[in-house]
Protein backbone atom coordinates (compact mmCIF):
# COMPACT_ATOMS: atom_id res chain seq x y z
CA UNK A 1 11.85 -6.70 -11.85
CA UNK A 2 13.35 -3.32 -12.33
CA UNK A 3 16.15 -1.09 -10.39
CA UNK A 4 14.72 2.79 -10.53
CA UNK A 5 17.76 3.04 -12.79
CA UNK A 6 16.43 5.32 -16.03
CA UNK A 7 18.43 4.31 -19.14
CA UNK A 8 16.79 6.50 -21.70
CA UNK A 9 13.79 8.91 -22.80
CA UNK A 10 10.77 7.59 -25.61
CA UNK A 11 8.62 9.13 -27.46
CA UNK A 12 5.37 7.73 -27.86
CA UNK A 13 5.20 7.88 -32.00
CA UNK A 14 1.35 6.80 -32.13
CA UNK A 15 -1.29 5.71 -29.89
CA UNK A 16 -4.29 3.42 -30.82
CA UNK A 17 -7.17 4.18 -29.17
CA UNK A 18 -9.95 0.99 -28.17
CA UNK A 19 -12.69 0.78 -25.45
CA UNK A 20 -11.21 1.02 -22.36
CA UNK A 21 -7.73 -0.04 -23.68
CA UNK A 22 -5.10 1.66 -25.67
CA UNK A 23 -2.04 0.78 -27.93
CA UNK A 24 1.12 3.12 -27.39
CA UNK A 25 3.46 2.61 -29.74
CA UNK A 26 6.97 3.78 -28.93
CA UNK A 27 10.21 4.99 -30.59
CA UNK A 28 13.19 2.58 -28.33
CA UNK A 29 15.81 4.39 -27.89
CA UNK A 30 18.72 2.44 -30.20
CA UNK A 31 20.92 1.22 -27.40
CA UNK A 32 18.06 -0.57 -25.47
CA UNK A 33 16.83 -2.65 -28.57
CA UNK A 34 19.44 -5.31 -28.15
CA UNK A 35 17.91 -8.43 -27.25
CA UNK A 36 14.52 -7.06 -27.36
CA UNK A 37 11.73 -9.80 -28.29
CA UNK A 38 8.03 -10.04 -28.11
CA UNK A 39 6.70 -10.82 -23.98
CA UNK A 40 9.79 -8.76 -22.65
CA UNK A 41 8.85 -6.30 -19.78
CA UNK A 42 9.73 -2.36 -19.98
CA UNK A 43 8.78 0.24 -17.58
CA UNK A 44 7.11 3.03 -19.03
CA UNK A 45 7.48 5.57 -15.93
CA UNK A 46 7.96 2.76 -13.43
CA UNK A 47 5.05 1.16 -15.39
CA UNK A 48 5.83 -2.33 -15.82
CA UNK A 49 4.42 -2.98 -19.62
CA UNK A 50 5.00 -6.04 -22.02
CA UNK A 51 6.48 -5.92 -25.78
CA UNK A 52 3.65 -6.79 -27.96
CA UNK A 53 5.32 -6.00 -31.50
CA UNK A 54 8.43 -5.00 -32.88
CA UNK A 55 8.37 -2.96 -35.93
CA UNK A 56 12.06 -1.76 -35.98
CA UNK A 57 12.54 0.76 -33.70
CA UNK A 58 9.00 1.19 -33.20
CA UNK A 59 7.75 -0.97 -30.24
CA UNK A 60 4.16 -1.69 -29.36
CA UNK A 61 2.98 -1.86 -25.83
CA UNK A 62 -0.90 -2.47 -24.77
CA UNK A 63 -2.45 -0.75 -21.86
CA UNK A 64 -5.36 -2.41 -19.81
CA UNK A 65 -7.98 0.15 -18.53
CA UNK A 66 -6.75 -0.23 -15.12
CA UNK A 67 -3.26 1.22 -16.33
CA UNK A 68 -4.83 3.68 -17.72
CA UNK A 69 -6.67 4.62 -14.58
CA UNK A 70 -4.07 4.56 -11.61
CA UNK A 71 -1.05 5.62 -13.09
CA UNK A 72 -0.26 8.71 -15.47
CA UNK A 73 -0.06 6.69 -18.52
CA UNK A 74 -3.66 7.56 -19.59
CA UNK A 75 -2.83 11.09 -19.67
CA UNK A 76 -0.01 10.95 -22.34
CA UNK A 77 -0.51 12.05 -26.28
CA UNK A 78 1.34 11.17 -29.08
CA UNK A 79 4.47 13.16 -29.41
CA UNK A 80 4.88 13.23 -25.35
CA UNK A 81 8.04 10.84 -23.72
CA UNK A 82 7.84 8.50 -21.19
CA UNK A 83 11.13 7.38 -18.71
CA UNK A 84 12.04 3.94 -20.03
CA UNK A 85 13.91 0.74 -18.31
CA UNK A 86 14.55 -2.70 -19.53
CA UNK A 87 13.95 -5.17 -17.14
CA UNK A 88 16.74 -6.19 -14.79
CA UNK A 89 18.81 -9.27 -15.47
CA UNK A 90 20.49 -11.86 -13.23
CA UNK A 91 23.93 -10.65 -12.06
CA UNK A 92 23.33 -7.35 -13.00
CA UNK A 93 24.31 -4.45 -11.08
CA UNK A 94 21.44 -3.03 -9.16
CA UNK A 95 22.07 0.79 -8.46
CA UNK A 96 18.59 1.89 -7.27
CA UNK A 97 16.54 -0.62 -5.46
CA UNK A 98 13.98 -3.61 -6.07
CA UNK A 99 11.40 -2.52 -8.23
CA UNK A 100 7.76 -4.72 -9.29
CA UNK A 101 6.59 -2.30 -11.92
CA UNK A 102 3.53 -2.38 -9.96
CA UNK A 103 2.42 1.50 -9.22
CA UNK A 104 0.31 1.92 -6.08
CA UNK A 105 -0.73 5.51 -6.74
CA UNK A 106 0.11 9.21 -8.35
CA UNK A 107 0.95 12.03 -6.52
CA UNK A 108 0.71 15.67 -7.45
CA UNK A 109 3.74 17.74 -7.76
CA UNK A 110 2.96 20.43 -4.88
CA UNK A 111 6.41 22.57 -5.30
CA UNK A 112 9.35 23.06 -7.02
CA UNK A 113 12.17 24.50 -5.19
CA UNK A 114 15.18 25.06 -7.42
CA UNK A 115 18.77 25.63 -6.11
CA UNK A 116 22.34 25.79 -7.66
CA UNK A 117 23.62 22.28 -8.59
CA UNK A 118 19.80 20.43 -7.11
CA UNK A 119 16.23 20.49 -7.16
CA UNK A 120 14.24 20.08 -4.76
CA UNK A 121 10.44 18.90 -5.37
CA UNK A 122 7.61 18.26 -3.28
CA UNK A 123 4.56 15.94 -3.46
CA UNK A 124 0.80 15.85 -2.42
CA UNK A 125 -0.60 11.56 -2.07
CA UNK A 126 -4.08 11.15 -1.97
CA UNK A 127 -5.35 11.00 1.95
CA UNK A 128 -7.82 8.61 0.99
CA UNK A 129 -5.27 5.58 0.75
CA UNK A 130 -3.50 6.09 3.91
CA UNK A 131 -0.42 5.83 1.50
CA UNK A 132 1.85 8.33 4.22
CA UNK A 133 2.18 5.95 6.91
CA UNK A 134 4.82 4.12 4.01
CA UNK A 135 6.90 7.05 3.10
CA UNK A 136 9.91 7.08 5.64
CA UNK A 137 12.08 10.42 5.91
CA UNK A 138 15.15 8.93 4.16
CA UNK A 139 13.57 5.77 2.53
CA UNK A 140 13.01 4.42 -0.86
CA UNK A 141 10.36 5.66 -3.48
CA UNK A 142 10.39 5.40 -7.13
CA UNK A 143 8.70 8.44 -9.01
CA UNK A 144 7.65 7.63 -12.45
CA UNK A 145 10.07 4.53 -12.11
CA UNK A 146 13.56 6.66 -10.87
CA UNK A 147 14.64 5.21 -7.77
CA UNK A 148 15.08 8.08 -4.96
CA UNK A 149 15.69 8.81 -1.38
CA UNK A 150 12.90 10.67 0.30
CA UNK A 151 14.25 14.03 1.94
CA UNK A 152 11.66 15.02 3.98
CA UNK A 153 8.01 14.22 5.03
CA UNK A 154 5.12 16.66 6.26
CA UNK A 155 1.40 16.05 6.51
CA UNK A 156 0.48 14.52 3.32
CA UNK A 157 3.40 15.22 1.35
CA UNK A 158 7.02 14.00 1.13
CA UNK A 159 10.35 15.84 -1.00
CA UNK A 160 13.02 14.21 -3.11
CA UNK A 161 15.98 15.96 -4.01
CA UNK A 162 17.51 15.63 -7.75
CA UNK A 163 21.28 15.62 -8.37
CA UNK A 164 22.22 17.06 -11.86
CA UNK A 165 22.53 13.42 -13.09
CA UNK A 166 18.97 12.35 -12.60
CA UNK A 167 17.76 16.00 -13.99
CA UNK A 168 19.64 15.39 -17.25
CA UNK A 169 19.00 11.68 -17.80
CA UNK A 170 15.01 11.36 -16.44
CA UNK A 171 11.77 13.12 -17.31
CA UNK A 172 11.25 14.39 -13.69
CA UNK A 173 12.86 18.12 -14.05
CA UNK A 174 10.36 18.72 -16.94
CA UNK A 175 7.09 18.31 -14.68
CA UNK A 176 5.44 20.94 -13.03
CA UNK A 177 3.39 22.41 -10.19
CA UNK A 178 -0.16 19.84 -10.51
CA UNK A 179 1.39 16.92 -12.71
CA UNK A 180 0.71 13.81 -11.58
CA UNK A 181 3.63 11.11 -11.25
CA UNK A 182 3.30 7.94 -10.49
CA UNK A 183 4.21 6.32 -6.98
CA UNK A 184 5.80 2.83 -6.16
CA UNK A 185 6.12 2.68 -2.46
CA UNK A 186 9.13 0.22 -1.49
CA UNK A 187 7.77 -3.36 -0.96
CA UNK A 188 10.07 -4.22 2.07
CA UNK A 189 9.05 -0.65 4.08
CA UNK A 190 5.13 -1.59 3.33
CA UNK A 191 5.46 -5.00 4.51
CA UNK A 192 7.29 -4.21 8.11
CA UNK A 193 4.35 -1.29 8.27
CA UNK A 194 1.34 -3.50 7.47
CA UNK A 195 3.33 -6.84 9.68
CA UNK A 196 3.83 -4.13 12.77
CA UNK A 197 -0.30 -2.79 12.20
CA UNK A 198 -1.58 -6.21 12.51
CA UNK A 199 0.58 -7.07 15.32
CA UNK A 200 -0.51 -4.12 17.04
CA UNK A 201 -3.96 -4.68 16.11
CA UNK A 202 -4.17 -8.01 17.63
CA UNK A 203 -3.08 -7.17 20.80
């Protein structure tokens, strides 16, 4: 489990390149190695990933071709940085919210709508998974793993607005108009949605 909470920036030093399944190999940032072993789980843009060798500083995570083909992970090259977070632990202090490391689905980055002191930025889902109907004006999202507040919602697409803090410390800032980011939807909204549809349904 993981909190939306970004606590650093890697750069992917190599990737190794298979049949439908690739090796990126990352440089951890030094103050997340602590404690690091082989099986532990790390979010790579809210993409929940599992150490598979430690070589230093230089950790190796493997990438099923699934991975590669619903999230934004399959688009990165080697020099290119992903948002990183350890996995939560017990009695830690959650400052986002509940996160699987599970992503549902990328969005496109529609607008950017800078400001003094915030950032505004809009997204286009995909219509074709009916993914709207779980984005809430003023509910939870996590956008390549940084837990946010959703500002507004129209048609297909929904804003977040970015305090200086999240500009400095996350990748999000740096994207721009047609990226794609990757989309966990909060697990407590899309269960009342899909419990209230079937409720509705069998009526």
């Amino acid at each position: 489990m993981f909190t939306g909470i970004i606590q650093g920036i890697a750069q992917i030093h190599s990737i190794i390149e298979k049949d439908n399944f690739r090796t990126h190999i990352i440089k951890m940032p030094q103050q997340l190695l602590a404690g690091l072993q082989l099986g532990a789980s790390v979010a790579h843009n809210g993409v929940c990933l599992t150490v598979t060798a430690i070589n230093d500083d230089l950790i190796s995570f493997d990438l099923m071709q699934e991975t590669l083909r619903i999230t934004n992970l399959g688009e990165l090259k080697q020099g290119d940085f992903v948002n990183i977070e350890r996995a939560m632990q017990m009695g830690s202090e959650i400052g986002g919210h509940l996160l699987s490391g599970h992503i549902y689905c990328t969005a496109k980055v529609a607008q950017i709508i800078p400001s003094e002191n915030n950032l505004q930025i809009w997204f286009a889902l995909p219509n074709e998974l009916n993914v709207m109907k779980y984005i809430l004006k003023k509910g939870f999202i996590a956008i390549d793993g940084i837990s946010l507040t959703i500002s507004d919602v129209k048609d297909n697409q929904f804003s977040v607005n970015l305090i200086p803090e999240t500009i400095q410390r996350t990748l999000i800032a740096k994207r721009a108009v047609g990226n794609f980011v990757n989309i966990e939807i909060d697990t407590q909204t899309q269960a009342i949605v899909d419990t209230v549809e079937r409720y509705l349904s069998s009526k």
